[in-house]
N, C-alpha and C. Protein backbone atom coordinates (compact mmCIF):
# COMPACT_ATOMS: atom_id res chain seq x y z
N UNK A 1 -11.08 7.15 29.28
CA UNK A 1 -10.18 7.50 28.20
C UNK A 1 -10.04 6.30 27.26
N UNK A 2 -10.11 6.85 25.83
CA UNK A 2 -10.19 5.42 25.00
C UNK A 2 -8.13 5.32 25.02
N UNK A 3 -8.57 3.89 24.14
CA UNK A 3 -6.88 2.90 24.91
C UNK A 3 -6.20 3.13 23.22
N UNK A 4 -4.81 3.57 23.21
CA UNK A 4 -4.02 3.68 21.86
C UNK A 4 -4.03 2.22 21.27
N UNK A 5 -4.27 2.40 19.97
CA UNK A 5 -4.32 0.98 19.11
C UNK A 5 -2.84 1.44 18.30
N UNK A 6 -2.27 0.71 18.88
CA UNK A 6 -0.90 0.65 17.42
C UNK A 6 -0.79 0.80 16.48
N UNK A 7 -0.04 1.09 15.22
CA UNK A 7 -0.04 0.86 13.66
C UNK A 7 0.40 -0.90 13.48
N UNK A 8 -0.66 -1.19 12.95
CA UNK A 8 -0.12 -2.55 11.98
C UNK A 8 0.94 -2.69 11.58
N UNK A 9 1.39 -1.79 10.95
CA UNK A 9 2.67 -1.44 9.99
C UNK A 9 4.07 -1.02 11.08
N UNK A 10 4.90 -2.09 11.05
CA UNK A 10 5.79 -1.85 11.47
C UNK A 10 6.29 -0.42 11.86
N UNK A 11 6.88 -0.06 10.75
CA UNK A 11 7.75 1.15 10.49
C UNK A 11 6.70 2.24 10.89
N UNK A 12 5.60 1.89 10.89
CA UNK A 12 4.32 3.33 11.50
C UNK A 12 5.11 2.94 13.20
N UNK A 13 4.35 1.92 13.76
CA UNK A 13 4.62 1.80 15.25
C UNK A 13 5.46 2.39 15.93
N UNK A 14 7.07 2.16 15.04
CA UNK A 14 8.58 1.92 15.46
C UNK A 14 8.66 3.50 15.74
N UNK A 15 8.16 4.45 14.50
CA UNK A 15 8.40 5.65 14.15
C UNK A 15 7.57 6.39 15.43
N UNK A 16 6.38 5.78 15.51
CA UNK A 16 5.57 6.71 16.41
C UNK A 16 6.17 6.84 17.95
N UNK A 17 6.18 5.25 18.29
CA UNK A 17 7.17 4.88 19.74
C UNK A 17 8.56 5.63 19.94
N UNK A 18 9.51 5.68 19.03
CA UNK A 18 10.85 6.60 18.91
C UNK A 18 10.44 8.22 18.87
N UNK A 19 9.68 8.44 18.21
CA UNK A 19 9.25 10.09 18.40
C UNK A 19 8.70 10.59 19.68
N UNK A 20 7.59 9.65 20.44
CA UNK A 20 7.00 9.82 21.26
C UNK A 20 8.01 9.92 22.38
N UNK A 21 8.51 8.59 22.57
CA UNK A 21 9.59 7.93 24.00
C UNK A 21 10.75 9.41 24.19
N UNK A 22 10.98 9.77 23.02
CA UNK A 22 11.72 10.44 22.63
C UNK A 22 11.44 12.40 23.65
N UNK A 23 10.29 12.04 23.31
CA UNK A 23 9.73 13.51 23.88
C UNK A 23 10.01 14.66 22.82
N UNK A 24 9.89 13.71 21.08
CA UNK A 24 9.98 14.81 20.12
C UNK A 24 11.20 15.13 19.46
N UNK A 25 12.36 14.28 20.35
CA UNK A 25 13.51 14.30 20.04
C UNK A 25 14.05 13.89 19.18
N UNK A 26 13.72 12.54 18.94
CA UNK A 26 14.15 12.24 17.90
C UNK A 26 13.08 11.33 16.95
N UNK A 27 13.35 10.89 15.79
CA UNK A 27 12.16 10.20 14.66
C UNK A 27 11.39 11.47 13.92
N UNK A 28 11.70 12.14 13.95
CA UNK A 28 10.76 13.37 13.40
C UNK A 28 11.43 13.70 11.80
N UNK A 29 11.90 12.57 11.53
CA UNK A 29 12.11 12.56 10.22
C UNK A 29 11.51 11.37 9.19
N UNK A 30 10.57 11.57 8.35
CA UNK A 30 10.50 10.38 7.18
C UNK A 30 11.52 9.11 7.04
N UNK A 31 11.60 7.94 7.50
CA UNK A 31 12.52 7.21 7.46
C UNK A 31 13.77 7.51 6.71
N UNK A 32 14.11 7.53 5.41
CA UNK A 32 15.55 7.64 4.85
C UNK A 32 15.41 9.03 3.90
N UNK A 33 14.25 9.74 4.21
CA UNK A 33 14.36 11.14 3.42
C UNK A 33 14.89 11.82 4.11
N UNK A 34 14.97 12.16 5.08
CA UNK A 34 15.35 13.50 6.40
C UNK A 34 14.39 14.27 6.62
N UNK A 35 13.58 14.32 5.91
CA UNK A 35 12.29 15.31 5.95
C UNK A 35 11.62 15.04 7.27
N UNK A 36 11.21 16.18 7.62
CA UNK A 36 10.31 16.22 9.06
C UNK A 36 8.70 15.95 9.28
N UNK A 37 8.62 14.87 10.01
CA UNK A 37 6.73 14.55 10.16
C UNK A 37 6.41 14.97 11.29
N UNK A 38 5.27 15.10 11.75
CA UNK A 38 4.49 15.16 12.54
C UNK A 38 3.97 14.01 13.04
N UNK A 39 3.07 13.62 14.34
CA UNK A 39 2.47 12.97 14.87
C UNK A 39 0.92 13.39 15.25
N UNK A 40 0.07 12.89 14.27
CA UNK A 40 -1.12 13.11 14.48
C UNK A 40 -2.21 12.05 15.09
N UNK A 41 -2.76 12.63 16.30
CA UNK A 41 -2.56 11.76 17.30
C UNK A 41 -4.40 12.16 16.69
N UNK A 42 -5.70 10.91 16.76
CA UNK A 42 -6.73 10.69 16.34
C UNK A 42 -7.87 10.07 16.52
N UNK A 43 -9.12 9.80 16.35
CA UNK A 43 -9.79 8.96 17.27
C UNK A 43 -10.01 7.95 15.60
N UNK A 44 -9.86 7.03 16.32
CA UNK A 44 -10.50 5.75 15.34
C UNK A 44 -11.83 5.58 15.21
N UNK A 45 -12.43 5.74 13.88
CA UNK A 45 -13.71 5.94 13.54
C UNK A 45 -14.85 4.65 13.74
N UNK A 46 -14.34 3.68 13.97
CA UNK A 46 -15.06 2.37 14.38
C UNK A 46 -14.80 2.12 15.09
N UNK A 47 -13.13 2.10 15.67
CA UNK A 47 -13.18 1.56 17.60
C UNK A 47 -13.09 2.27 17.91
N UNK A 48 -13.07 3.54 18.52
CA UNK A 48 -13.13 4.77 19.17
C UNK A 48 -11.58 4.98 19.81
N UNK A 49 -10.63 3.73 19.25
CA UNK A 49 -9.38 4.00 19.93
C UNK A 49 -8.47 5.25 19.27
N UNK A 50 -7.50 4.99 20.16
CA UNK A 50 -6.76 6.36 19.83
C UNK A 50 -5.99 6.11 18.67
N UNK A 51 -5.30 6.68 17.55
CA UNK A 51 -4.54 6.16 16.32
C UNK A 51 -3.68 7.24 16.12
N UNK A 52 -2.46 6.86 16.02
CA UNK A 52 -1.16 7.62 16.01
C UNK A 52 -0.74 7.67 14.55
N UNK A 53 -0.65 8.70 13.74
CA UNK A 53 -0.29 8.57 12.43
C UNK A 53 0.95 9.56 12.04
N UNK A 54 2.23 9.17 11.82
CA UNK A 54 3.49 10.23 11.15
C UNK A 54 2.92 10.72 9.79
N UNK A 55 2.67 11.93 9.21
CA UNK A 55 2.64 12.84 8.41
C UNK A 55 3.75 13.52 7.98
N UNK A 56 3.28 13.95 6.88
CA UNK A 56 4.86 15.06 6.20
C UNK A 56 4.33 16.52 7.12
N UNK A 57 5.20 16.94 7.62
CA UNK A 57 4.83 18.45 8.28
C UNK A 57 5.23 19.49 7.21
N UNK A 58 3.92 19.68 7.24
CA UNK A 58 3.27 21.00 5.83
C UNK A 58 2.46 22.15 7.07
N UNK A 59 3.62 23.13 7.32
CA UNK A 59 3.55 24.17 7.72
C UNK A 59 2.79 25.32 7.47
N UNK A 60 1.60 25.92 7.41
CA UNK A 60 1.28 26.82 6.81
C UNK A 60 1.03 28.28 7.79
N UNK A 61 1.28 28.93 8.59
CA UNK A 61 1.03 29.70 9.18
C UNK A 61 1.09 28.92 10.84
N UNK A 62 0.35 29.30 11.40
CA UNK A 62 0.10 28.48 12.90
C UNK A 62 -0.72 27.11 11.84
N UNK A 63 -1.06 26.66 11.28
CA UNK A 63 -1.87 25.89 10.79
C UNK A 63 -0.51 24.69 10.01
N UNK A 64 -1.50 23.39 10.17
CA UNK A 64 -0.36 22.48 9.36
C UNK A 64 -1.46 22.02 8.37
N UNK A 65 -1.01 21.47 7.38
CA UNK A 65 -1.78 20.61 6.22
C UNK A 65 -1.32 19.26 6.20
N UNK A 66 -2.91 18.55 5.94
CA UNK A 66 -2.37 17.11 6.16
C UNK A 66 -3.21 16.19 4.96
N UNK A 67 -2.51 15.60 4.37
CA UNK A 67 -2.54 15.17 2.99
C UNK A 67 -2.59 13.54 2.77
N UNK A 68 -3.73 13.06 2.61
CA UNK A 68 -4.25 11.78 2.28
C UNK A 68 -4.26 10.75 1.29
N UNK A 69 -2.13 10.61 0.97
CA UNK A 69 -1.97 10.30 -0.28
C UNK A 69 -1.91 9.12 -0.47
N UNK A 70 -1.18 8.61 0.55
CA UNK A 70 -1.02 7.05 0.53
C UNK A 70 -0.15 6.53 -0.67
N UNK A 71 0.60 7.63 -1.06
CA UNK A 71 1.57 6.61 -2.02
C UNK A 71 1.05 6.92 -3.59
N UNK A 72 -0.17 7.54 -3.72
CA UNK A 72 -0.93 7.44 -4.77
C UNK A 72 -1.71 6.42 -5.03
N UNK A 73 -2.10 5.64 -4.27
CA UNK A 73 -3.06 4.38 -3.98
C UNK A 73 -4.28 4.34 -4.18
N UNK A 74 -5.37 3.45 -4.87
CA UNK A 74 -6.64 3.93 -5.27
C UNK A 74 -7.46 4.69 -3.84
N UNK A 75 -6.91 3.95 -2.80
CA UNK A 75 -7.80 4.03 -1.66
C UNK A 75 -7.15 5.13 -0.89
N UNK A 76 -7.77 6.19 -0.08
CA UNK A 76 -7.56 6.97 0.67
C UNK A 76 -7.03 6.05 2.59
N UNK A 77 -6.13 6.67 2.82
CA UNK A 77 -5.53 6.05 3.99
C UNK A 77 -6.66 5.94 5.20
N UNK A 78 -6.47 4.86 5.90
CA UNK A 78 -8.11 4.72 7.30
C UNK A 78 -7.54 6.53 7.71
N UNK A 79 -6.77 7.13 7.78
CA UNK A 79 -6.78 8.14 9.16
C UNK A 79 -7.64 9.37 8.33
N UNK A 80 -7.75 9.09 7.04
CA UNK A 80 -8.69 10.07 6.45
C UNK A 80 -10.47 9.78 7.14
N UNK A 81 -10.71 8.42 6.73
CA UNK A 81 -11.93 8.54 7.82
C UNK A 81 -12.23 8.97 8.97
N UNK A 82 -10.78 8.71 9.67
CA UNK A 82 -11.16 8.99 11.35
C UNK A 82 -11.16 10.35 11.07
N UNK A 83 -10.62 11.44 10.36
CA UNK A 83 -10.55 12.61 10.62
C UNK A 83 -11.77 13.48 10.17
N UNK A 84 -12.38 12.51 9.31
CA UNK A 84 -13.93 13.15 8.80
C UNK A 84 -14.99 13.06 9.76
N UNK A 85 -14.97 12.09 10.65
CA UNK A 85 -15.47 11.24 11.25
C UNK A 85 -15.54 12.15 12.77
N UNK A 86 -14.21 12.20 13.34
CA UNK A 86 -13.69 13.28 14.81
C UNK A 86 -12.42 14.35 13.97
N UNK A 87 -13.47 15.04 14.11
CA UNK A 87 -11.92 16.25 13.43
C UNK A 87 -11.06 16.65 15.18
N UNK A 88 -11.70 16.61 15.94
CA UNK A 88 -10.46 16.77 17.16
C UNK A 88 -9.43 15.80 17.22
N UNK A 89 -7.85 16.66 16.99
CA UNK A 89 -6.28 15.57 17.36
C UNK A 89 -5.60 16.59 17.71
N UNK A 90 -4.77 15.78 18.01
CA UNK A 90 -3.73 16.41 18.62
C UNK A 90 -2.60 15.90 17.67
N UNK A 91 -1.46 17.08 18.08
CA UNK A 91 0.03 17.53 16.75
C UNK A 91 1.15 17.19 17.79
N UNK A 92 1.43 16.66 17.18
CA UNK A 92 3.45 16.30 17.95
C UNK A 92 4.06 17.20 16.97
N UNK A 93 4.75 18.15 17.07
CA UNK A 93 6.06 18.65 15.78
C UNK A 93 7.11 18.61 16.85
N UNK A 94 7.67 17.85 16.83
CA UNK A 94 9.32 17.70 17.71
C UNK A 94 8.20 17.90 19.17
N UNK A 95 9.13 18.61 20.29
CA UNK A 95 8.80 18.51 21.30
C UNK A 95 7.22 19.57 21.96
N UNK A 96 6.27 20.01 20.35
CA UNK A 96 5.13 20.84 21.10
C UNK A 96 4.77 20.29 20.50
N UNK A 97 3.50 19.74 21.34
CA UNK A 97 2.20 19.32 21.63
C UNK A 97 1.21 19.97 21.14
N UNK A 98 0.12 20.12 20.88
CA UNK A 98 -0.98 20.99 20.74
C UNK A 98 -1.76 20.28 19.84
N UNK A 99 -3.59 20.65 20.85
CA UNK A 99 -4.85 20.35 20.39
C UNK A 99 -5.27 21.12 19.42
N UNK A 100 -5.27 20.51 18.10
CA UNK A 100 -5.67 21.35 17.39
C UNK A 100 -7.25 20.47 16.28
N UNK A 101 -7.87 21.68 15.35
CA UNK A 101 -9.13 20.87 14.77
C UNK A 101 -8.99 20.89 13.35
N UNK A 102 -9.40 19.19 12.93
CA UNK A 102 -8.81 19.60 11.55
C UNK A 102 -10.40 20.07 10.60
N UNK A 103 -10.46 20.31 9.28
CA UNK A 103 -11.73 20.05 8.43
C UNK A 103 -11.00 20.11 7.15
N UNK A 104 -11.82 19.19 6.17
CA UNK A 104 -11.14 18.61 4.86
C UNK A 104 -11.70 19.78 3.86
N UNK A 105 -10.37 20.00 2.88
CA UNK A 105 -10.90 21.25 2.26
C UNK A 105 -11.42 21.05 0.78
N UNK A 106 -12.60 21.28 0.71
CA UNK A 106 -13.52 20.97 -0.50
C UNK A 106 -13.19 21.69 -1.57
N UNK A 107 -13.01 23.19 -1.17
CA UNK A 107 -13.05 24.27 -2.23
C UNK A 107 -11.61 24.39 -2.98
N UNK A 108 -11.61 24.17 -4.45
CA UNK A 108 -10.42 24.11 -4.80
C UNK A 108 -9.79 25.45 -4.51
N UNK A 109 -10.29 26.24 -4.54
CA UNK A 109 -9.32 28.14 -4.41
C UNK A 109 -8.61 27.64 -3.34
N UNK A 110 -9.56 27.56 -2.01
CA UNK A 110 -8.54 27.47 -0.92
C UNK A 110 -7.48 26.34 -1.03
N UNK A 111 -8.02 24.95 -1.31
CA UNK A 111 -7.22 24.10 -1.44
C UNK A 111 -5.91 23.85 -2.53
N UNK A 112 -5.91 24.78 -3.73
CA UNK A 112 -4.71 25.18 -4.48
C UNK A 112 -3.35 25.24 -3.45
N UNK A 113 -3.52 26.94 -2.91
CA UNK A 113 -2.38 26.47 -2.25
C UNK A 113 -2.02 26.22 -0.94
N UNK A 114 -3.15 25.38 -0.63
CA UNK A 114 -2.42 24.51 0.37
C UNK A 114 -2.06 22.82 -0.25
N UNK A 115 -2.10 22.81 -1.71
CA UNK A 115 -1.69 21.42 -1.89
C UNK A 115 -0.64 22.05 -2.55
N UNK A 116 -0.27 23.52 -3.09
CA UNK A 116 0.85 23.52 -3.60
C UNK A 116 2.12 23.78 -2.40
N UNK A 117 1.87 24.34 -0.96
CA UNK A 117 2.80 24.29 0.38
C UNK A 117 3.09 22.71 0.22
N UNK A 118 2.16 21.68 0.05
CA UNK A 118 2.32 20.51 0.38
C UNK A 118 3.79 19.68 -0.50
N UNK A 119 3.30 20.59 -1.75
CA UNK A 119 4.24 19.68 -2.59
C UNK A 119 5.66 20.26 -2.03
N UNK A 120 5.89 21.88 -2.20
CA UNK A 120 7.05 22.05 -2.20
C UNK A 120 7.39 21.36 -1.04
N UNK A 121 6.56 20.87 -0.07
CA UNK A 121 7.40 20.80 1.56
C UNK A 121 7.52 18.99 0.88
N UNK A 122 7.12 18.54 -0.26
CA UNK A 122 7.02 16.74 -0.72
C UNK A 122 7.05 16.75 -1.79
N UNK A 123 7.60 16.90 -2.78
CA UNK A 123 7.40 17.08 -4.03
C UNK A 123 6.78 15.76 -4.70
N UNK A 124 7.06 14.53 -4.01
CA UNK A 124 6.64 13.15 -4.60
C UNK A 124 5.12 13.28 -4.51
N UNK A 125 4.48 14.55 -3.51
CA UNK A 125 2.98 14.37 -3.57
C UNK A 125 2.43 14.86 -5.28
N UNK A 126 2.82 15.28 -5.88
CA UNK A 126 2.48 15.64 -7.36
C UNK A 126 2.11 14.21 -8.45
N UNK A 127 3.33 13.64 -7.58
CA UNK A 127 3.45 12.06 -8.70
C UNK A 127 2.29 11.49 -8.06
N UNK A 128 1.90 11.08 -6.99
CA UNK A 128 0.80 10.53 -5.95
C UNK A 128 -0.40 10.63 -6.98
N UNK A 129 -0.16 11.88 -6.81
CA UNK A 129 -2.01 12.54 -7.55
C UNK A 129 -1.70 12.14 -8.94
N UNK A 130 -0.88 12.32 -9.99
CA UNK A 130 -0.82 11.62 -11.28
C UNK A 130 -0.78 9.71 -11.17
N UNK A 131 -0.90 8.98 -9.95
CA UNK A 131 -0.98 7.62 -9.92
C UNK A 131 -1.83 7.31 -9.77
N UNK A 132 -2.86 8.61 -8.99
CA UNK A 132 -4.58 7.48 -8.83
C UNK A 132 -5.42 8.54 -9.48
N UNK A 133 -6.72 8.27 -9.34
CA UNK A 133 -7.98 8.66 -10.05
C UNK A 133 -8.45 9.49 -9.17
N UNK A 134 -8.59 9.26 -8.05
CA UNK A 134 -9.18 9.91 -6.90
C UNK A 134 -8.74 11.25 -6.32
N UNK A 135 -9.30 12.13 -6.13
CA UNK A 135 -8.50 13.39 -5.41
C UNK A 135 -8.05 13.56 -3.93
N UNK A 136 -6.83 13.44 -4.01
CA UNK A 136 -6.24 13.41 -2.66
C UNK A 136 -6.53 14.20 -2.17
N UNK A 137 -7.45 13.39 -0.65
CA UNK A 137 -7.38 14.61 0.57
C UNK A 137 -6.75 15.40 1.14
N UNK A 138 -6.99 16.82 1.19
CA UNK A 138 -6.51 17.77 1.71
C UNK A 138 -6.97 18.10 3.01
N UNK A 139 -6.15 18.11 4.29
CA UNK A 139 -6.94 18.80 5.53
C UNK A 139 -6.24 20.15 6.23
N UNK A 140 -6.92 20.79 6.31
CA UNK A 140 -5.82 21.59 7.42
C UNK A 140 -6.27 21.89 8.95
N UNK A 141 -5.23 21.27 9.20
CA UNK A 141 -5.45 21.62 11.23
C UNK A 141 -5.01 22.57 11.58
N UNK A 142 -6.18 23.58 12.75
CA UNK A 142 -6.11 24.57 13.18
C UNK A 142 -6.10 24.69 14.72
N UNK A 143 -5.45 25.45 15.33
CA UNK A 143 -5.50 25.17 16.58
C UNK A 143 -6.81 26.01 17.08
N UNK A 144 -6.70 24.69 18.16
CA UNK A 144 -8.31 25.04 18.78
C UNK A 144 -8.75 26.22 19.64
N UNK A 145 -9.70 26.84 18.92
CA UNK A 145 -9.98 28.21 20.30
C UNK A 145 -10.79 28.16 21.01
């Protein structure tokens, strides 16, 4: 079994460790928004370790959407590679678990509205995409059959 690599980033770590320890209980909110994330649990595309990433939870059916904004930053976030890279992770939403598979969505039809679920569930993702050049990744994870 490959070994969990931490977030660099403080407030990633703190968030993932409190959600996890928690058993889902608690941290399942965006630091000072209240809004609810997920835990998308991932394989690291160069060390093969495991990588724990909090997301905005964008609900779409049994399916979640997961959105590669980074703030609006030129650069797409590392967990977008790992997910191109191993689309198998696993979903924390509060206390269920589940293996699910993601794939990045190319086609704008489909991807309309699942970036418009995204906004209403984030509305700051609109400003994101008016800050960089690049088109923010869209993924949606499906559970695995």
């Amino acid at each position: 079994m490959a070994e969990y690599i931490p977030s660099p980033r403080d407030w990633v770590r703190e968030q993932v460790e409190l959600y996890e320890s928690s058993g889902g209980t608690q941290g399942t909110t965006l630091r000072d928004t209240g809004l609810p994330v997920i835990i998308v649990t991932n394989t690291g595309n160069k060390t093969g370790g495991i990588r724990k990433t909090p997301l905005m939870r964008v609900k779409v059916g049994a399916n979640y959407v997961l959105v590669g904004s980074q703030g609006g930053a030129p650069n797409n976030p590392v967990w977008v590679y790992n997910l191109r890279a191993n689309p198998e992770v696993e979903i924390r939403d509060g206390t269920v678990v589940q293996s699910m598979r993601v794939r990045e969505i190319a086609s704008d039809t489909e991807r309309a509205p699942l970036w418009d679920a995204a906004v209403a569930a984030y509305p700051p993702y609109a400003d994101y995409q008016k800050k960089t050049s690049r088109k923010i990744p869209v993924f949606i994870a499906e559970p695995r059959r």
